[in-house]
Protein backbone atom coordinates (compact mmCIF):
# COMPACT_ATOMS: atom_id res chain seq x y z
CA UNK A 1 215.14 24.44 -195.01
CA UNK A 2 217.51 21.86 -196.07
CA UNK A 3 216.58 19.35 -199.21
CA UNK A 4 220.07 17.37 -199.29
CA UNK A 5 220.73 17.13 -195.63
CA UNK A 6 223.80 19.11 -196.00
CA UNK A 7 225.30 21.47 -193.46
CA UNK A 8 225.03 25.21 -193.59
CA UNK A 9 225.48 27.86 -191.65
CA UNK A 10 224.32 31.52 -192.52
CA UNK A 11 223.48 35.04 -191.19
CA UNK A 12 220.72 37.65 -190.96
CA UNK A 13 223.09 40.61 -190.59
CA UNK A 14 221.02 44.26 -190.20
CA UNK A 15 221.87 47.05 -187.77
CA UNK A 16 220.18 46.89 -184.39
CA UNK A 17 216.90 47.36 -184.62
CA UNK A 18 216.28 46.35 -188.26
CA UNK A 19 214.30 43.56 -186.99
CA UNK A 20 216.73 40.58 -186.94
CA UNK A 21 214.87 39.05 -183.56
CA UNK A 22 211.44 39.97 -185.53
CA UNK A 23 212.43 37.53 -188.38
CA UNK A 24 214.06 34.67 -186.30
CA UNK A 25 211.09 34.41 -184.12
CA UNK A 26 208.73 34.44 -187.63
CA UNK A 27 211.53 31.82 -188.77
CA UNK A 28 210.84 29.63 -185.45
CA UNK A 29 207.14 30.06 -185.69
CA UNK A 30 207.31 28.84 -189.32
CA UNK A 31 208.86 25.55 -188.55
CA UNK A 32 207.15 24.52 -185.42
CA UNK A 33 203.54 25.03 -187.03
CA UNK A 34 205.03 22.97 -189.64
CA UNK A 35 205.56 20.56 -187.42
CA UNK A 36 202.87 20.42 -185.10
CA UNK A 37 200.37 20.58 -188.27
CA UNK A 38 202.03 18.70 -191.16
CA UNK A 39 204.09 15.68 -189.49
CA UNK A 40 203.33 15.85 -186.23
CA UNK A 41 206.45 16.68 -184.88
CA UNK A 42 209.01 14.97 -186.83
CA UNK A 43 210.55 17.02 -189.22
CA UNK A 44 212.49 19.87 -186.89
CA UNK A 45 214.36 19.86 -183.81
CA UNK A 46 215.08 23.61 -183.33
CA UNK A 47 216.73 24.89 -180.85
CA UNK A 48 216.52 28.99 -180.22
CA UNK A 49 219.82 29.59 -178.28
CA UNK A 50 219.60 33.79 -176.62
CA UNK A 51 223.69 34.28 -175.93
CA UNK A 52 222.95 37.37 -174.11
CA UNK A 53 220.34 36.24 -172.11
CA UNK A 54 222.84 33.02 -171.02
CA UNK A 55 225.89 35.16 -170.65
CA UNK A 56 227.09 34.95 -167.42
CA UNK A 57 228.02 31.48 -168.17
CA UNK A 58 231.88 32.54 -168.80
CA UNK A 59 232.52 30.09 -171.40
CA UNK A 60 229.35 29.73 -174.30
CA UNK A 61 230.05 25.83 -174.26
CA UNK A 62 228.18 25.94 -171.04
CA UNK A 63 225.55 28.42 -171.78
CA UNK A 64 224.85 26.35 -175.01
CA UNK A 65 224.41 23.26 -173.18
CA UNK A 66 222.16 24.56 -170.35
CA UNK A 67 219.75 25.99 -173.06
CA UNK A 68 219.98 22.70 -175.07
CA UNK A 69 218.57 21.01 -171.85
CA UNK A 70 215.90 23.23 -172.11
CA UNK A 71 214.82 22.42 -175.47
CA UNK A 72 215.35 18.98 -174.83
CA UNK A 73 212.59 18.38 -172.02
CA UNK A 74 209.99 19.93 -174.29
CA UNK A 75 211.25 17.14 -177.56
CA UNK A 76 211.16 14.18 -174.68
CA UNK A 77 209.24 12.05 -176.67
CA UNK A 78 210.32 12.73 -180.55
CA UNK A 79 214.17 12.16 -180.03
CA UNK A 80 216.07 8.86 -180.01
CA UNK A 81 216.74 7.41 -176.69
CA UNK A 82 220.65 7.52 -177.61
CA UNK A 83 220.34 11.16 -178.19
CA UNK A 84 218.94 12.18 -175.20
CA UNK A 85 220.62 10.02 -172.88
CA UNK A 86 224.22 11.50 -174.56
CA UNK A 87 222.82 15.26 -174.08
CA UNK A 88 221.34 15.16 -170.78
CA UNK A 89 224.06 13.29 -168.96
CA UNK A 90 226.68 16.01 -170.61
CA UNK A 91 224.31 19.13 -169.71
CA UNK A 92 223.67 17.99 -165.67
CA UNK A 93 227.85 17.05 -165.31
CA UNK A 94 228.46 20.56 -167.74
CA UNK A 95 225.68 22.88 -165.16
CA UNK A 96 226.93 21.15 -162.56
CA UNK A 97 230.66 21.95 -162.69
CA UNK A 98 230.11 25.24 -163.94
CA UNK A 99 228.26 25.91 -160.84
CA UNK A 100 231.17 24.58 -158.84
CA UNK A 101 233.28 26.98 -160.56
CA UNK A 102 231.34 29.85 -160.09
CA UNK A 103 230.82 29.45 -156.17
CA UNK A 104 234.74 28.57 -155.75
CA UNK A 105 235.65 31.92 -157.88
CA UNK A 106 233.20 34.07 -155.71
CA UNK A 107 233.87 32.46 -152.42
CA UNK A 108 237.33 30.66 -152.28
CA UNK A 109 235.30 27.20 -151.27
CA UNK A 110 236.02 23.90 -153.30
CA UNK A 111 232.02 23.44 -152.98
CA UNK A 112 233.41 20.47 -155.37
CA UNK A 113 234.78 18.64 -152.19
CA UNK A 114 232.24 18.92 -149.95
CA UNK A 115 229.63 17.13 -152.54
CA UNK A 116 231.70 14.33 -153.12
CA UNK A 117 233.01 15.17 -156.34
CA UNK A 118 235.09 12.30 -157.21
CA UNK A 119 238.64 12.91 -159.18
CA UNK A 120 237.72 11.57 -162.72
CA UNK A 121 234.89 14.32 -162.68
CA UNK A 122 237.68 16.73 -161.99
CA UNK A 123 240.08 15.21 -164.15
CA UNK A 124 237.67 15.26 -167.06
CA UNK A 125 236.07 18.98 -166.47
CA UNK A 126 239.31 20.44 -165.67
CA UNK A 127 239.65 24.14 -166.05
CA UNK A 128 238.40 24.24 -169.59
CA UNK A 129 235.00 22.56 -168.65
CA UNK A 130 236.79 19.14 -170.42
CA UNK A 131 235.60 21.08 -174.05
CA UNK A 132 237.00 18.25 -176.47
CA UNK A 133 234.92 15.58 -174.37
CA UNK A 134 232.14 17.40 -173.88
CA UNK A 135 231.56 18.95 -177.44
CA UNK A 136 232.20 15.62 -178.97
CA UNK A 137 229.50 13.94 -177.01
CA UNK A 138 227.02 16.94 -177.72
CA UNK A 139 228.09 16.84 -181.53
CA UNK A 140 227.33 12.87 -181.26
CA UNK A 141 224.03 13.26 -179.65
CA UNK A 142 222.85 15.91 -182.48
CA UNK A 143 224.38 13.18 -184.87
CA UNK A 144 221.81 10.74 -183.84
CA UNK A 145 218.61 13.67 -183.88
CA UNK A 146 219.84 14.60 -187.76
CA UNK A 147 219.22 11.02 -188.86
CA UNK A 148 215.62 11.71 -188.14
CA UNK A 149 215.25 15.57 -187.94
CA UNK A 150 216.51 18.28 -189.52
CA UNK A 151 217.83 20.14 -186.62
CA UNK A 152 218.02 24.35 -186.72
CA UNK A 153 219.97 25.97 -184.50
CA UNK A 154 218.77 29.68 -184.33
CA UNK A 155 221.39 32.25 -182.73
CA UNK A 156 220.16 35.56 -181.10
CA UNK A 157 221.49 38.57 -179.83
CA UNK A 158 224.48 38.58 -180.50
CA UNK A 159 224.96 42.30 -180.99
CA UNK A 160 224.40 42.62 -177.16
CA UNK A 161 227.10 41.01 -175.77
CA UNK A 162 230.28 41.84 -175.11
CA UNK A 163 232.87 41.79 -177.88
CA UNK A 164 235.30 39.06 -176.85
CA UNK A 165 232.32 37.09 -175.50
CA UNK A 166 230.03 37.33 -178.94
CA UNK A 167 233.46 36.30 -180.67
CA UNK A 168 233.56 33.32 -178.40
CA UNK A 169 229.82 32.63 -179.11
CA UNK A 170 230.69 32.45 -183.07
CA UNK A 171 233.71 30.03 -182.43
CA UNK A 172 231.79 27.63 -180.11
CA UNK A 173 228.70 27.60 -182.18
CA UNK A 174 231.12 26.50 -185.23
CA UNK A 175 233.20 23.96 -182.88
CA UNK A 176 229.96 21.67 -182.02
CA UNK A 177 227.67 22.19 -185.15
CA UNK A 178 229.47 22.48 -188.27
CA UNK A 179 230.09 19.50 -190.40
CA UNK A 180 226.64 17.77 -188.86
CA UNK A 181 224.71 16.54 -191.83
CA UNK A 182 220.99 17.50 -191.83
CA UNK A 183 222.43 20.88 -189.30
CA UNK A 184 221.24 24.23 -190.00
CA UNK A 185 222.63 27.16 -187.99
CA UNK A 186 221.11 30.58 -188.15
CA UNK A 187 223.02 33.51 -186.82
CA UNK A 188 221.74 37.46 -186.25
CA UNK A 189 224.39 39.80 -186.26
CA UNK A 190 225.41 42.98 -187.24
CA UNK A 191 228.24 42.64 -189.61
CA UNK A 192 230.16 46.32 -188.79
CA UNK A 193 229.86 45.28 -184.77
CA UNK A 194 231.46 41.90 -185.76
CA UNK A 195 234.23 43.71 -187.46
CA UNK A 196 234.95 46.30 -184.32
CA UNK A 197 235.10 43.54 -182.15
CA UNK A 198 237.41 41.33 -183.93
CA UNK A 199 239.62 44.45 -184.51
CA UNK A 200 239.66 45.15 -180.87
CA UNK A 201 240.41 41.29 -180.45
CA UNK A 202 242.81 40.55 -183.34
CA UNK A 203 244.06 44.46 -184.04
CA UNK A 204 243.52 46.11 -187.17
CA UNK A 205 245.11 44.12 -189.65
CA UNK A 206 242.65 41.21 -189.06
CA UNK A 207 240.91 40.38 -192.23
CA UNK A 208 237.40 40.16 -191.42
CA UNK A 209 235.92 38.41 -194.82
CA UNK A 210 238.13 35.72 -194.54
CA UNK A 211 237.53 35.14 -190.94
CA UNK A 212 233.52 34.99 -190.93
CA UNK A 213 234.06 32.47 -194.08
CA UNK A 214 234.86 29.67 -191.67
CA UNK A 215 231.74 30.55 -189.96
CA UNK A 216 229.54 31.19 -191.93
CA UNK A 217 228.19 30.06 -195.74
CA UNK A 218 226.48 33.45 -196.63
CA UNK A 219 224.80 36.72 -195.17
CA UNK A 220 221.09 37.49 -195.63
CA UNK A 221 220.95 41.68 -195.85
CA UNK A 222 218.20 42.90 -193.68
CA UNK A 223 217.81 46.71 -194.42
CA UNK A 224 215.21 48.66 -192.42
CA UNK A 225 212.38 48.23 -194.89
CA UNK A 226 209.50 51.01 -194.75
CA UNK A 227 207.06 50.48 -191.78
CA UNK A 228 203.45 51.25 -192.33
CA UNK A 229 199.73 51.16 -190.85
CA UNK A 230 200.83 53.51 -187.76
CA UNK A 231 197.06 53.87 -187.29
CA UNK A 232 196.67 50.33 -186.39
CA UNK A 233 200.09 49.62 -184.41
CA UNK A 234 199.63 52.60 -181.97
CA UNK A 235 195.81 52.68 -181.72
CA UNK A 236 196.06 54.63 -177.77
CA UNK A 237 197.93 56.97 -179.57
CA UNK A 238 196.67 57.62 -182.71
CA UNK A 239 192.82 57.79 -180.80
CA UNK A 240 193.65 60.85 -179.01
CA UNK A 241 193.16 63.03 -182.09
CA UNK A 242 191.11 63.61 -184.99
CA UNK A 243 192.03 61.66 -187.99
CA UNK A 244 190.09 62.33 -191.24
CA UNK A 245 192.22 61.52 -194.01
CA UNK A 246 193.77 57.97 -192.83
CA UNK A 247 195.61 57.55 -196.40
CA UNK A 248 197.28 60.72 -196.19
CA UNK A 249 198.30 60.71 -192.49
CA UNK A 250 200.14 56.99 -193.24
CA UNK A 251 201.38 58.32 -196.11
CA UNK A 252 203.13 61.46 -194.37
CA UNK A 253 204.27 58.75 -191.57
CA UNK A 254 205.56 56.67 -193.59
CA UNK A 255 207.44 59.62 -195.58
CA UNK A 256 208.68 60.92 -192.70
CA UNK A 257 209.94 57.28 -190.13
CA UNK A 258 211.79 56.39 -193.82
CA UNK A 259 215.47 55.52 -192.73
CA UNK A 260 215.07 55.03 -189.32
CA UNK A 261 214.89 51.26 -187.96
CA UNK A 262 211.84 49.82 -186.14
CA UNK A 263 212.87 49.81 -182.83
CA UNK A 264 213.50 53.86 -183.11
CA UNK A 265 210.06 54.49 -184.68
CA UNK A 266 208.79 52.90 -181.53
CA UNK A 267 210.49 54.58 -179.26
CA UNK A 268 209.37 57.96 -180.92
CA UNK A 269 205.46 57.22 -181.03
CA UNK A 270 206.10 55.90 -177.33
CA UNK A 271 207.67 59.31 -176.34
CA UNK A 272 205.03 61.07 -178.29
CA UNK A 273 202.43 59.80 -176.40
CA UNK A 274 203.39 60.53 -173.17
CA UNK A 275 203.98 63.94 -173.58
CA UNK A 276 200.87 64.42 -175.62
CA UNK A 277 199.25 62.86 -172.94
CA UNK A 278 200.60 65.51 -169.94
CA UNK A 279 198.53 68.26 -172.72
CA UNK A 280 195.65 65.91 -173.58
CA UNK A 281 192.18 67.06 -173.09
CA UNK A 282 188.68 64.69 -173.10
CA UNK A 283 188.54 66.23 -176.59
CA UNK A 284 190.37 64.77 -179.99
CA UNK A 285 192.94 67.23 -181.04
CA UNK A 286 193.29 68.21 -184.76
CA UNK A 287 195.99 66.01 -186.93
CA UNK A 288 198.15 68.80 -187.48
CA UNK A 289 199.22 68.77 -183.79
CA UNK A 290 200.02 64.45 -184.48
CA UNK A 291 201.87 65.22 -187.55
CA UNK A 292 204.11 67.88 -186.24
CA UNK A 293 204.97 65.99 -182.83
CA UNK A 294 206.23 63.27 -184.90
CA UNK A 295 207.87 65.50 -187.23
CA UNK A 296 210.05 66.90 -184.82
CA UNK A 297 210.61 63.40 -183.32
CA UNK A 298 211.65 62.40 -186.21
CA UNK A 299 214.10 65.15 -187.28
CA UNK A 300 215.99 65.10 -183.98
CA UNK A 301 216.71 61.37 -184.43
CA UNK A 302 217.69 61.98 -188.05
């Protein structure tokens, strides 16, 4: 990923359902069978951080940390005691209060008094969750796992959350990480959402480009591509009829699906198959009848 240990931060940015989760999980694959195979675990620390799965944390710093935690029981024994003493203390005191938080905002009880919290805790996660303190012992714990591992910090979902909160995710991601030598942070996004949002944030005047520059290094394009072998990827549907020309048929699918992103396709062959299925007799039905259900599929979503 990295051959001079230098930091860098950049983004797949497609519309949803071009596949952006598809290619960070290939991305994550990649690198763990790298290191499980080749060095034995050495080379990567990567840490897959889901921001809309994680948030009902309010505040990302928290979310970040709890899911570093995570990924930090399953590296116990390839990172530097230093490391993970610095990131597990900060993650228990960081769940911890935000716990405390939660339960005092939902039920008017200080549940921080009656467990003994003890007033430098409170002093140093005040309302803000003590961010300076804790990001600076995070960044210092990642510090030490760099000297030994290049560490990749992979950034999902984003599109799905809310628009203040995704903007929040961007500026905390960039607050702990960047400037880390031997730090590599990869972000999905949709580029157009990120722009609505910050509009809605910042008004209209905001000038996007220049923004996302002190985010991110550069964008990675991710188009929808042209999907093929429908014959294989929807085998329960695709057996219910009589197929004789399997070059042709994947050829008309493929004519026809061109434009429209993965995760449409598959919710058209999954529609298609359950209403064929109300019609279906014990018999294969001719191709014609496949062709022109996901014709008109197809034309309605276009």
């Amino acid at each position: 990923i990295t051959q001079n240990n230098k930091n860098c931060c950049f983004a797949i940015d497609g519309c949803w359902g071009s596949g952006k989760s598809f290619v960070l999980n290939k991305i994550k694959e990649q690198l763990v069978r790298e290191q499980s195979e080749e060095l034995a675990g050495d080379k990567y620390f990567v840490f897959y951080y889901d921001c809309w799965e994680y948030d009902y944390y309010e505040e990302p710093v928290v979310a970040i940390i709890s899911v570093l935690k995570d990924v930090l029981d399953s590296y116990l024994n390839l990172i530097p005691e230093g490391a993970k003493s610095f990131l597990l203390d900060t993650a228990k005191n960081m769940i911890t209060k935000a716990g405390v938080g939660i339960l005092k905002s939902k039920l008017g009880v200080d549940i921080g008094e009656c467990i003994g919290e003890s007033k430098s805790d409170a002093e140093l996660y005040d309302q803000y969750f003590g961010f300076r303190e804790a990001i600076e012992t995070v960044r210092n714990g990642i510090k030490e796992i760099a000297k030994d591992q290049t560490v990749v910090i992979i950034v999902d979902e984003l599109d799905r959350c809310l628009p203040t909160y995704a903007i929040k995710v961007l500026e905390r991601i960039h607050h702990i990480f960047n400037g880390l030598e031997n730090v590599v942070v990869i972000i999905a996004m949709e580029k157009k959402q990120i722009e609505n949002s910050l509009h809605q944030i910042y008004g209209e005047g905001m000038d996007v480009d220049q923004y996302l520059k002190k985010f991110i290094s550069f964008s990675v394009k991710l188009d929808n591509g042209s999907a093929r072998n429908f014959i294989a990827k929807y085998p329960s549907f695709m057996d219910m009829f009589d197929i004789q020309e399997n070059d042709e048929m994947e050829s008309f699918l493929r004519t026809i699906t061109s434009g429209l992103d993965i995760r449409t396709q598959e919710k058209i062959f999954e529609k298609a198959e359950s209403m064929h299925r109300l019609i279906a007799t014990s018999e294969k039905m001719n191709s014609e009848i496949l062709a022109f259900e996901i014709l008109t599929s197809c034309i309605k979503e276009k």
